[in-house]
Protein backbone atom coordinates (compact mmCIF):
# COMPACT_ATOMS: atom_id res chain seq x y z
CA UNK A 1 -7.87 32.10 -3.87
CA UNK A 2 -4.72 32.11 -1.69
CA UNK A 3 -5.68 32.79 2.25
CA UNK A 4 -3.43 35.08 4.66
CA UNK A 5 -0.68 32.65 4.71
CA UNK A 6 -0.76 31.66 1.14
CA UNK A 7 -0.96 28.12 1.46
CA UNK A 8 -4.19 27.33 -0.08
CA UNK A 9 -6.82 28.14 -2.23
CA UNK A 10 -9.98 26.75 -4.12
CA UNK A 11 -10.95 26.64 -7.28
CA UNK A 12 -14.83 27.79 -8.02
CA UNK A 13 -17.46 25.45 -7.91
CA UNK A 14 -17.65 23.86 -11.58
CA UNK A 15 -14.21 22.40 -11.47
CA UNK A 16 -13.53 23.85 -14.57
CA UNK A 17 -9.48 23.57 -15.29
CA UNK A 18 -9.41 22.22 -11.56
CA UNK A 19 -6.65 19.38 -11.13
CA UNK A 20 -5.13 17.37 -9.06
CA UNK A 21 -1.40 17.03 -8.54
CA UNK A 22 -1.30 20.61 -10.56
CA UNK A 23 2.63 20.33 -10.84
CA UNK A 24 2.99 17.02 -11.95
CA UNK A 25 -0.29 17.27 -14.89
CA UNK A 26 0.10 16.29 -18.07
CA UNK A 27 4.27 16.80 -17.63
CA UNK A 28 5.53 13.44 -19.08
CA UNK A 29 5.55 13.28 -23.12
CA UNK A 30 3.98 10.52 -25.11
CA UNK A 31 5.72 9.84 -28.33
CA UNK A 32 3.35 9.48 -31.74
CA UNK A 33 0.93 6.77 -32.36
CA UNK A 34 3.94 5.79 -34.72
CA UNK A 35 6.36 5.08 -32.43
CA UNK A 36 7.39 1.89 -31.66
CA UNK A 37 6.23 -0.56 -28.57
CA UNK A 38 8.89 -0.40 -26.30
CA UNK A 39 9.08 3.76 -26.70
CA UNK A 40 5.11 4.08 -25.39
CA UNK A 41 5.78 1.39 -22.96
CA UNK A 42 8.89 3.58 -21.27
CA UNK A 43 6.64 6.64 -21.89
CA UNK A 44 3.39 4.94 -20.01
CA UNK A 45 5.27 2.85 -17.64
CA UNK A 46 5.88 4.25 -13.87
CA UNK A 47 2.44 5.37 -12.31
CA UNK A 48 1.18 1.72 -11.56
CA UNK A 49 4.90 1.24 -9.41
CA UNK A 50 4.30 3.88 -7.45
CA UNK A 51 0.99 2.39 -6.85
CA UNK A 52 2.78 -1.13 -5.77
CA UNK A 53 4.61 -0.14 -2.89
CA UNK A 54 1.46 0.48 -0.78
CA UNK A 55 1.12 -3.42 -1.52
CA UNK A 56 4.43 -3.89 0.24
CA UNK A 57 4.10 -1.67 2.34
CA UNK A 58 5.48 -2.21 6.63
CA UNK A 59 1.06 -3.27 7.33
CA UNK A 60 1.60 -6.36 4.97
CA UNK A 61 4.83 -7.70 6.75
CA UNK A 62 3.54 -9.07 10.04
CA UNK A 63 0.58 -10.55 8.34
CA UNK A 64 3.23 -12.26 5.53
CA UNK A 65 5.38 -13.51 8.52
CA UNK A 66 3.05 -14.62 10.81
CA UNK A 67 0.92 -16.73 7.89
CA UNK A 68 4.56 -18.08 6.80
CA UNK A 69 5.63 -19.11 10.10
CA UNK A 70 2.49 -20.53 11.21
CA UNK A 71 1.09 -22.36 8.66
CA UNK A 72 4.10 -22.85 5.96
CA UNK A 73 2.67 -22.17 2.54
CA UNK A 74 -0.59 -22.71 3.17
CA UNK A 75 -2.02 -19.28 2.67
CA UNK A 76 0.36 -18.39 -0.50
CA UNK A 77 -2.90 -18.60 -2.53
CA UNK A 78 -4.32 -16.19 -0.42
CA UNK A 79 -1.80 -14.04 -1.19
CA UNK A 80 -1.86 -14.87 -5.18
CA UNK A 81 -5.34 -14.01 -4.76
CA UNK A 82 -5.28 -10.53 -2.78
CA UNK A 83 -2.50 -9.84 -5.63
CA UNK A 84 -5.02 -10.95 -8.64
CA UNK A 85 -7.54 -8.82 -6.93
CA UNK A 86 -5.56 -6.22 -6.56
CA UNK A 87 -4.56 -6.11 -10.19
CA UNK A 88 -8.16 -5.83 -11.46
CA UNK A 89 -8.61 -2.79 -9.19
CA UNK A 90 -5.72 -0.75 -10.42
CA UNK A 91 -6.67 -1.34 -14.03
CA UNK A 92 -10.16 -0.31 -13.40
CA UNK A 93 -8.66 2.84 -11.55
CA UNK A 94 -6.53 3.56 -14.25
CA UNK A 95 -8.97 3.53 -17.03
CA UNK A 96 -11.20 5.97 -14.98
CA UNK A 97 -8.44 8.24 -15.14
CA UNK A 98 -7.43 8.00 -18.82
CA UNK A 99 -11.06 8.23 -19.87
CA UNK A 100 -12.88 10.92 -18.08
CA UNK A 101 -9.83 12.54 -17.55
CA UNK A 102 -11.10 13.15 -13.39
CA UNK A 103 -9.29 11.01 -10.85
CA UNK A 104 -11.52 8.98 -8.41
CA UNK A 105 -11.94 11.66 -5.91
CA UNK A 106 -12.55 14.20 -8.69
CA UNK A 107 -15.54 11.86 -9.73
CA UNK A 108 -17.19 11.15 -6.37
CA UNK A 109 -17.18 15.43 -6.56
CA UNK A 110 -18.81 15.43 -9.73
CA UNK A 111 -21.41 13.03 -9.98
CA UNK A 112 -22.18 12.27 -6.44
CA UNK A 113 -24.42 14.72 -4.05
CA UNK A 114 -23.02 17.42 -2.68
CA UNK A 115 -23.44 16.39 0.59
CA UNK A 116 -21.43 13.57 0.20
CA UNK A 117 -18.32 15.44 -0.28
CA UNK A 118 -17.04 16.16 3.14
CA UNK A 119 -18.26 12.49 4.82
CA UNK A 120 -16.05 11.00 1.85
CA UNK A 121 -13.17 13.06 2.45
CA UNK A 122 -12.98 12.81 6.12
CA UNK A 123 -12.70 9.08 5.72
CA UNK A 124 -10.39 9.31 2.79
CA UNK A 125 -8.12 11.38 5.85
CA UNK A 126 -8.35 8.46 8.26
CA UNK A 127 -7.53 5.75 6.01
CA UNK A 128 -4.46 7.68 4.54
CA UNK A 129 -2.92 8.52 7.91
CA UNK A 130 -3.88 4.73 9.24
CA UNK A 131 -1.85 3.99 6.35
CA UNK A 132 0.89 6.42 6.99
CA UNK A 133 1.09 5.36 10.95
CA UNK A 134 2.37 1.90 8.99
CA UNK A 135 4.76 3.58 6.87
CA UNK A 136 5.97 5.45 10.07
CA UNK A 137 6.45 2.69 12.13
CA UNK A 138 8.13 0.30 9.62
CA UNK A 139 10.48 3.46 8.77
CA UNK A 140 10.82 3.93 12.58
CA UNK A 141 11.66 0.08 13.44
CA UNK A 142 14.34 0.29 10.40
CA UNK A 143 15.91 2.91 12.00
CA UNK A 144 15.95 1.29 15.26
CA UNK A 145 17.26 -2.14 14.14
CA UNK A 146 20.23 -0.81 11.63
CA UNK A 147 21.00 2.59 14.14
CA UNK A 148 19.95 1.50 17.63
CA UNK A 149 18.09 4.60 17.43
CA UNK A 150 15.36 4.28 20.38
CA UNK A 151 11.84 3.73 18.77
CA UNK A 152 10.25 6.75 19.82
CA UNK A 153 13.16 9.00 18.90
CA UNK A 154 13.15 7.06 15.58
CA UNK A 155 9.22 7.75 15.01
CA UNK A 156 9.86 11.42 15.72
CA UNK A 157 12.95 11.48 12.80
CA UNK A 158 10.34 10.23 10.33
CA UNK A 159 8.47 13.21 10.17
CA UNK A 160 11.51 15.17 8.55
CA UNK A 161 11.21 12.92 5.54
CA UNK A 162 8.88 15.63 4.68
CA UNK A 163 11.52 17.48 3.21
CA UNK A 164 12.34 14.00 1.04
CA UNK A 165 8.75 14.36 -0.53
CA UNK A 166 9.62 18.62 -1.67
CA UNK A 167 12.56 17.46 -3.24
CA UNK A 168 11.28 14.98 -5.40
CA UNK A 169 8.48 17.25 -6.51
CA UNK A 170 10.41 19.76 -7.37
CA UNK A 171 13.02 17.39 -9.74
CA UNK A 172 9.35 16.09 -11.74
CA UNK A 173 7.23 13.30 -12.06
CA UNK A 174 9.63 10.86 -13.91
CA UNK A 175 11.97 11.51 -11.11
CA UNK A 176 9.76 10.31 -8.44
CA UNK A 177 9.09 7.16 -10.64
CA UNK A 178 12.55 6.37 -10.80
CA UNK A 179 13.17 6.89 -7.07
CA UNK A 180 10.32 4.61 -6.27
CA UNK A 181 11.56 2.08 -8.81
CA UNK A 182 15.36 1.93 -6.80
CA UNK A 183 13.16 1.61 -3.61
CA UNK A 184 11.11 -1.49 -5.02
CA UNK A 185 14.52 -2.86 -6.56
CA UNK A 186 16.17 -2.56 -3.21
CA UNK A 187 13.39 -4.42 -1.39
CA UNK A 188 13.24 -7.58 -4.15
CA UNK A 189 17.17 -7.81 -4.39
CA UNK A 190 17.07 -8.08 -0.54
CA UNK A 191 15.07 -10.86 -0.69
CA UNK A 192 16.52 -12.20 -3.69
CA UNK A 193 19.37 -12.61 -1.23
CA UNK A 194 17.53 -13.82 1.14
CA UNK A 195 16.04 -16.62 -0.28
CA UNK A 196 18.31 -17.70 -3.36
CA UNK A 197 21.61 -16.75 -2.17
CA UNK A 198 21.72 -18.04 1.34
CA UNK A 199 22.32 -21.33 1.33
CA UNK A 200 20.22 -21.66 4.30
CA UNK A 201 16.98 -20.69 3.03
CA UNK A 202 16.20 -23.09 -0.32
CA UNK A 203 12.65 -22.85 -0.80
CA UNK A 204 10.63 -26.27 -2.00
CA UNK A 205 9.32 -24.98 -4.73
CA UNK A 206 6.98 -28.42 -5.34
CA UNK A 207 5.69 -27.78 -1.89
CA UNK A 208 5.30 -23.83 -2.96
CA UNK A 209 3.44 -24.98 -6.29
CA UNK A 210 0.86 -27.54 -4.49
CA UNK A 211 0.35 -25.14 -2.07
CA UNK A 212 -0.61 -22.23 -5.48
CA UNK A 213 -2.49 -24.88 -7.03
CA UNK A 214 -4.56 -26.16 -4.25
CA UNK A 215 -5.97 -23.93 -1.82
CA UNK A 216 -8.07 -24.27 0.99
CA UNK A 217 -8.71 -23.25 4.62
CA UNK A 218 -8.94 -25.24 7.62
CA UNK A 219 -11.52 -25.10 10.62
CA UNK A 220 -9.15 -22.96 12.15
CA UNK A 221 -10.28 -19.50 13.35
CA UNK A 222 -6.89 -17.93 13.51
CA UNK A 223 -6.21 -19.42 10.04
CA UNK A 224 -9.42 -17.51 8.57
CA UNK A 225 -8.65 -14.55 10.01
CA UNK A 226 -4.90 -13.97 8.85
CA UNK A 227 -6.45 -15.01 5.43
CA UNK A 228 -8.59 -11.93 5.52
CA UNK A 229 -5.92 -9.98 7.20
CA UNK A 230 -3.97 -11.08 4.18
CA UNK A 231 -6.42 -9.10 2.08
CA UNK A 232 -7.04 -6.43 3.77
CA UNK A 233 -3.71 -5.61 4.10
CA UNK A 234 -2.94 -6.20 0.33
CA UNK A 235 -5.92 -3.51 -1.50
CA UNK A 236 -5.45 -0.15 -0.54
CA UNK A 237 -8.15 2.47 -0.46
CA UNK A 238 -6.15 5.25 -1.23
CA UNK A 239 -4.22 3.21 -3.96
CA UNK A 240 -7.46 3.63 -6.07
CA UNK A 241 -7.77 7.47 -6.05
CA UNK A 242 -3.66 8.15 -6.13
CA UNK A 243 -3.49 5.63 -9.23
CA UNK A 244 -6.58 7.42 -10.88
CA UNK A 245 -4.72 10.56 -11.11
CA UNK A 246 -1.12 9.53 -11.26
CA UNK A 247 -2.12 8.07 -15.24
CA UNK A 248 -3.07 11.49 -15.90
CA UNK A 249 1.29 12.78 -15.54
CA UNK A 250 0.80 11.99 -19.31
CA UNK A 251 0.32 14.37 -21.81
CA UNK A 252 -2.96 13.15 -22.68
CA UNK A 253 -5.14 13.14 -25.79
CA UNK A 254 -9.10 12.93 -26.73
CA UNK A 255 -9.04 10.48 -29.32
CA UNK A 256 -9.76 7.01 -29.26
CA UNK A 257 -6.75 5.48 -30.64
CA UNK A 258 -5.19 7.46 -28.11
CA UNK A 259 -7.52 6.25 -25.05
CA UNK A 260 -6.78 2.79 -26.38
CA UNK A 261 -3.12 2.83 -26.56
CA UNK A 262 -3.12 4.31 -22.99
CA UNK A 263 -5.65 1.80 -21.01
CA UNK A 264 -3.08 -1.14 -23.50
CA UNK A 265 0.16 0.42 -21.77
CA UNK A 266 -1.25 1.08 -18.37
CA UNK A 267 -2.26 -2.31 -18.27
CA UNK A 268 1.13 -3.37 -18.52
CA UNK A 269 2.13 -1.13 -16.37
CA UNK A 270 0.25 -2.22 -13.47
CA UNK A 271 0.60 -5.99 -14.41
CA UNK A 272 4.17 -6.18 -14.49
CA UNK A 273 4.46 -3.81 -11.52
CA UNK A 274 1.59 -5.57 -8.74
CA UNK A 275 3.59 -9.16 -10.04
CA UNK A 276 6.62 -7.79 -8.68
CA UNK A 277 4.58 -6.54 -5.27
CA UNK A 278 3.22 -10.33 -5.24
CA UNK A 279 6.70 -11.66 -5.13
CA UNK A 280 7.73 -9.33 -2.75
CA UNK A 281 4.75 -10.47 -0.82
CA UNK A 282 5.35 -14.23 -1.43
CA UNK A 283 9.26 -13.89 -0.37
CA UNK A 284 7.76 -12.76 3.20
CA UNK A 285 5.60 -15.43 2.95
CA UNK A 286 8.15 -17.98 2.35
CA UNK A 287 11.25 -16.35 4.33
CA UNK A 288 9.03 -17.49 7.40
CA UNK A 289 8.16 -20.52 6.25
CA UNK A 290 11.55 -21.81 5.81
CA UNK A 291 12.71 -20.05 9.07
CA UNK A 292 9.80 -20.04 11.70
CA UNK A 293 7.29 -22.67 10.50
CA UNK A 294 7.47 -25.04 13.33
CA UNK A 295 8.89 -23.72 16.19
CA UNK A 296 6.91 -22.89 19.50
CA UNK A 297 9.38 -20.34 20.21
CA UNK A 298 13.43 -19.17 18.78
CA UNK A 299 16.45 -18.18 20.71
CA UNK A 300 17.45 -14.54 20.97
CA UNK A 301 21.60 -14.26 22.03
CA UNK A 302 21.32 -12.71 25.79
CA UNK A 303 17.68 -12.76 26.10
CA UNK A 304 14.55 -15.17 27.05
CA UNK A 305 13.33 -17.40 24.54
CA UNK A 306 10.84 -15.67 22.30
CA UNK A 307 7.49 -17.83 22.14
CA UNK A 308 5.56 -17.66 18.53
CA UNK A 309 1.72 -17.17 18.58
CA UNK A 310 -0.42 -14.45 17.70
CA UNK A 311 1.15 -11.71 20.33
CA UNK A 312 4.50 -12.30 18.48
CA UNK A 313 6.10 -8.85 17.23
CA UNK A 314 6.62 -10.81 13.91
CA UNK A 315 8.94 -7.64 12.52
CA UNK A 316 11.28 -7.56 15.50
CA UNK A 317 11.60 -11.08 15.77
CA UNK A 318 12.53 -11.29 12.21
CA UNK A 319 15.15 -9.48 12.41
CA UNK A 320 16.45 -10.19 15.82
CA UNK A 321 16.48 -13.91 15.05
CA UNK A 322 17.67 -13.86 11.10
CA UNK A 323 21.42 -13.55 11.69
CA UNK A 324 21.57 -16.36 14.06
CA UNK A 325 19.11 -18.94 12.67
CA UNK A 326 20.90 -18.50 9.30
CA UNK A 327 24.10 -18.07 10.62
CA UNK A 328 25.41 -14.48 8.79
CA UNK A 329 24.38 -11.17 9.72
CA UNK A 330 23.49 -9.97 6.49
CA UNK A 331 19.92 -11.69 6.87
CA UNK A 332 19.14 -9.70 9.34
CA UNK A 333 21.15 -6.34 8.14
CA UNK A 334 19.10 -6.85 4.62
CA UNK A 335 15.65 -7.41 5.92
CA UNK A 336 16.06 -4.17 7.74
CA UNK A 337 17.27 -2.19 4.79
CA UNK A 338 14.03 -3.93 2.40
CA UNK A 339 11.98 -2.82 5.73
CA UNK A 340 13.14 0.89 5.20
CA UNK A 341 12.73 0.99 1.59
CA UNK A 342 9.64 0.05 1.80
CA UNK A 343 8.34 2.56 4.89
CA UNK A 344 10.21 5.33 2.70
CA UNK A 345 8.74 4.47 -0.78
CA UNK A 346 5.19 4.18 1.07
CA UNK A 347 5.72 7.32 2.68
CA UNK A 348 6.26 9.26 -0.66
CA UNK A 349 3.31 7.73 -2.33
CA UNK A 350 1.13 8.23 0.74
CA UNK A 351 1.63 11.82 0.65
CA UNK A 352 1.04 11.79 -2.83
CA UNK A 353 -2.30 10.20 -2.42
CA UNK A 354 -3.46 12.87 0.34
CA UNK A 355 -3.10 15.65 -2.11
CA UNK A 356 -5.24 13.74 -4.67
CA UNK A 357 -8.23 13.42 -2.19
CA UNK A 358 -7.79 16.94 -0.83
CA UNK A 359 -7.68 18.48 -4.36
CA UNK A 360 -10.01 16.05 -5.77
CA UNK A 361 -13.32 16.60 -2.88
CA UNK A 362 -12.31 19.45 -1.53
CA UNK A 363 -11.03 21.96 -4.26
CA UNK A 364 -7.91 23.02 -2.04
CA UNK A 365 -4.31 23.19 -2.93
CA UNK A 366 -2.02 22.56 0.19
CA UNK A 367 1.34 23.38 -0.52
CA UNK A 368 3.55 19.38 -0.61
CA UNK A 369 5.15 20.24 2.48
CA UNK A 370 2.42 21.37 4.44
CA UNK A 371 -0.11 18.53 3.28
CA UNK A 372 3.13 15.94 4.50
CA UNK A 373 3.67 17.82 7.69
CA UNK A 374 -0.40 16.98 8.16
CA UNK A 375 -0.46 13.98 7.04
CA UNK A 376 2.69 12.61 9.29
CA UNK A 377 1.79 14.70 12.23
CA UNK A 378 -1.56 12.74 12.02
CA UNK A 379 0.10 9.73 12.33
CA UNK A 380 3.02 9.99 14.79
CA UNK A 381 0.86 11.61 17.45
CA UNK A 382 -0.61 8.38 18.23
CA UNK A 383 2.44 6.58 17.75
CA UNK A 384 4.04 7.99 19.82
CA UNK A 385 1.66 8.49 22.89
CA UNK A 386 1.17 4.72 22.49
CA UNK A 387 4.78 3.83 22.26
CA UNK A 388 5.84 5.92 25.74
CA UNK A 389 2.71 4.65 27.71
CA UNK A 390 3.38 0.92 26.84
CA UNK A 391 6.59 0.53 25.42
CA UNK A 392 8.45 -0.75 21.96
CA UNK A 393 6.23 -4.39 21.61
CA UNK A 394 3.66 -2.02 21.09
CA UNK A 395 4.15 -1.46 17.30
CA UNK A 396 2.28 -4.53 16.32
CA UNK A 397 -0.60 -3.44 17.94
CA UNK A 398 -0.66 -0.02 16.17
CA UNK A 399 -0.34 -2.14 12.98
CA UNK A 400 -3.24 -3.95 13.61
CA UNK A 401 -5.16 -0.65 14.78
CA UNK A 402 -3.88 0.98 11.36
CA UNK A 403 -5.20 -2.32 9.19
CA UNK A 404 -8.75 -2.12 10.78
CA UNK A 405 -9.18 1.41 9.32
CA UNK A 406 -8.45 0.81 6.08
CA UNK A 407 -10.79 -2.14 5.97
CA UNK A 408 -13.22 0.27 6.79
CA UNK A 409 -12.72 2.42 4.13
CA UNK A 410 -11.52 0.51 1.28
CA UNK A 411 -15.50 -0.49 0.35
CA UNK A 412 -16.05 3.25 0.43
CA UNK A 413 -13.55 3.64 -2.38
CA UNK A 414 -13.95 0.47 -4.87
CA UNK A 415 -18.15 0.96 -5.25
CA UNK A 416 -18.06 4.36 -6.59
CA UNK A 417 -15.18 3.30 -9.00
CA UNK A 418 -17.01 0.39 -10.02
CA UNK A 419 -19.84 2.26 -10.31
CA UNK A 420 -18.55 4.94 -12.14
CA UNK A 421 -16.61 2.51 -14.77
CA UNK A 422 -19.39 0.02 -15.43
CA UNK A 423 -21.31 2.72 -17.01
CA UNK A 424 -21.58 3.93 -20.23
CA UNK A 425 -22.86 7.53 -19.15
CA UNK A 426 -19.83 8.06 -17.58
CA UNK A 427 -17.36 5.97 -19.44
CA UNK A 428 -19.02 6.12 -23.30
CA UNK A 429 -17.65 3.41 -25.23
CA UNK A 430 -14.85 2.87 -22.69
CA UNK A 431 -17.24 1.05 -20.15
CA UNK A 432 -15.89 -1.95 -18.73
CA UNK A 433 -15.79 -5.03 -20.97
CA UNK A 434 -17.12 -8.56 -19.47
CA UNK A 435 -14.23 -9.67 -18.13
CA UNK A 436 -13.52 -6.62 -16.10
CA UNK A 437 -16.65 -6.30 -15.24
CA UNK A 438 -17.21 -9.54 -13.94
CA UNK A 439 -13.97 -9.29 -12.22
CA UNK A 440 -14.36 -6.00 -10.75
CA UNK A 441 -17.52 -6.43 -9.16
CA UNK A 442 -16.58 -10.15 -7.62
CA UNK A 443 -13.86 -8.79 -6.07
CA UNK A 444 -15.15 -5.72 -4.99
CA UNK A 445 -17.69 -8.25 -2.80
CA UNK A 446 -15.57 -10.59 -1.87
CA UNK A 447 -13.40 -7.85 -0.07
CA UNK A 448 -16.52 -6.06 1.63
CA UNK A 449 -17.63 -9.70 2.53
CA UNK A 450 -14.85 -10.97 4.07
CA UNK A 451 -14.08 -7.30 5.42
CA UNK A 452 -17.56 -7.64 7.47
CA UNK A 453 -17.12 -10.78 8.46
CA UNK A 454 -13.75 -9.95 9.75
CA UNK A 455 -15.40 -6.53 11.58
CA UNK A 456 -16.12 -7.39 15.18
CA UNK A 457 -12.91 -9.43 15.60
CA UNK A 458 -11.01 -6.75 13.88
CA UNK A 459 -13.10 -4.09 16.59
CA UNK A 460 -12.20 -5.80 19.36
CA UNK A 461 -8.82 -5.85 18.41
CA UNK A 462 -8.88 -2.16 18.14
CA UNK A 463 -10.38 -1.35 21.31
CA UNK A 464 -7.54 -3.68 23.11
CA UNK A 465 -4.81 -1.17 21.55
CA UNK A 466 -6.92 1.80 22.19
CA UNK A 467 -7.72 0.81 25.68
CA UNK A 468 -4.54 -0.95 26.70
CA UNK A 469 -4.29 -4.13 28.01
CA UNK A 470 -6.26 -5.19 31.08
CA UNK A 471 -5.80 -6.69 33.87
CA UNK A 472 -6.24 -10.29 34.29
């Protein structure tokens, strides 16, 4: 029922009718089982792009610079991997979706213990506005690098892009899906540019291809980290809960030709939409590569030489250092603009994903402006204490702070969906096949693995930000 103010209320208890994203439900048509290939593809593609931006999100661009610059294309199987990985995931959360008809969150409510609803969506919270304090900063250091805008007047304008967010949900879900779509075009033309139009940066693609074909690690402890880094920065937790729901725009049927035909086009979807987040991903990569790979340090016009090791604020020096190594200032004028897309296109989806978990555990509807305004507020809070106590070259820190959070959490999310989508109680017929299966569950390991082994590096790291430096 709506409280005082009028800006929530719950459903009852037996989730009967109860859905998430209630304005954006079962709003986009889907044409006969007739109708042609390319007509169910337009009418089932979109969800799984929304999805990809939080794999190109602002938290994956220091970890692609720094692993280009330091070690070539070395890790760009790492990154083919993460994107693999990630691939398997979304189609798994898809088909959870389009079968039960209940988005992840919706599940864990349903089948789980009671008790476990509020634990669940507490952490849900943390990783979404971890995520968000990337999407803020990356929007924020945009600002600053195309405006002059001071960084903590530029983390503060971010939190009007709330108003961004009501507008698009008021104009429909195919709206929002073509929005997002510009935003991810934006970001790959950029570095389209960057890499194939500049003379300066001609990628060896032999070197590129060795590197795909033939991967390995060193005994190199900086090297293994950045490789999970890599990883954890690619699979999002709250990816798997927003894409669960975000299948379910479509005007959905019980049949089984009908469940068919969706998981087919879905699958498509989110195939040909995480390959373009894995180029995306690899253009980072390889921008460095060309660029930084090499140097001890790079020349900034008026200032000190900038040394290159793991302190390096990989985003700033990007940008500061694109125009002159290249020799035009459209390097450095485009990687800002793909760096705003992407902190923009995040930020939508982000907010997105915090009413799925709200609605889905908790039963409450939050009107789309007041779950952004508490979702951002979350976020920028620490930002920007952080940013006035120690300055600007602290936004790689809260990057890294942002990262370890979501490492947390993302095992949290992918057990219960493989749980709930390896079964036939839940799933019928519709149960994962082999492949998927097999898949699933290996990567769904391999992520907690590395993840743990990753942990007390990736604490201490956090307490250093939290903490502040100290004193030698």
């Amino acid at each position: 029922m709506p409280n005082e103010c009028g800006t929530m209320e719950t459903t009852n208890n037996t989730g009967a009718g109860a859905r998430s994203l209630e304005g954006l439900h079962g709003t986009v048509e889907v044409p006969p089982a007739t109708a042609g290939f390319w007509r169910h593809l337009r009418a089932f593609a979109g969800p799984a792009f929304l999805v990809s931006v939080g794999y190109m999100d602002p938290g994956n661009w220091a970890t692609d610079l720094k692993a280009g610059a330091l070690y070539r294309y070395e890790l760009l199987w790492v990154v083919a991997l993460s994107s693999f990985m990630a691939v398997i995931l979304q189609i798994i959360s898809a088909r959870l979706g389009i079968v039960t008809g209940k988005d992840l969150a919706q599940a864990c409510r349903d089948y789980y213990p009671g008790w476990t609803r509020w634990p669940n969506w507490l952490f849900c919270e943390l990783a979404i506005a971890a995520c968000d304090l990337a999407e803020v900063l990356g929007s924020a250091v945009a600002l600053n690098l195309l405006f002059h805008i001071p960084l903590l007047w530029a983390v503060a304008i971010t939190a009007f892009d709330v108003l961004l967010l009501l507008t698009l949900q008021g104009l429909g879900m195919r709206f929002i899906e073509a929005i997002i779509v510009v935003l991810v075009g934006t970001i790959g033309a950029c570095y389209y540019i960057e890499i194939f139009v500049l003379p300066q940066t001609q990628p060896d693609f032999a070197e590129m291809g060795r590197a795909l074909l033939s991967p390995g690690l060193r005994n190199d402890e900086t090297m293994i980290v950045l490789a999970i880094g890599i990883i954890g920065a690619t699979v999002m937790p709250h990816n798997l809960y927003l894409h669960s729901a975000l299948v379910q725009s479509r005007q959905a049927r019980t049949d089984e030709h009908w469940i068919r035909r969706a998981n087919r086009f879905n699958t498509i979807d989110t195939v040909a939409a995480l390959s373009v987040a894995f180029l995306v991903n690899a253009a980072i990569l390889v921008l460095a590569a060309i660029v930084f790979h090499g140097q001890s340090s790079v020349e900034i016009p008026g200032q000190e030489p900038v040394p290159l090791n793991d302190d390096t604020d990989w985003i700033q020096v990007a940008y500061l250092t694109l125009a002159p190594l290249l020799g035009t200032a459209l390097a450095s004028t485009l990687f800002a603009v793909a760096l705003l897309a992407s902190g923009q296109s995040s930020t939508i989806t982000g907010t997105l994903a915090g009413q799925v978990v709200m609605e889905g555990f908790m039963y409450w509807r939050v009107r789309p402006w007041v779950r952004r305004l508490m979702t951002r507020l979350i976020a920028i809070v620490p930002a920007i204490f952080i940013i006035a106590s120690r300055g600007e070259r602290s936004v790689t820190d809260l990057i890294v702070l942002s990262q370890v959070v979501l490492a947390m959490q993302l095992p949290f999310a992918m057990f219960p969906l493989l749980h709930f989508t390896s079964s036939r109680k839940w799933m019928g017929t519709h149960a994962l096949g082999w492949f998927l299966l097999i898949a699933g569950w290996t990567s769904c390991l391999l992520i907690t693995a590395l993840d743990i082994y990753g942990l007390p590096r990736a604490f201490d790291d956090a307490w250093k930000v939290i903490v502040g430096p100290t004193s030698p």
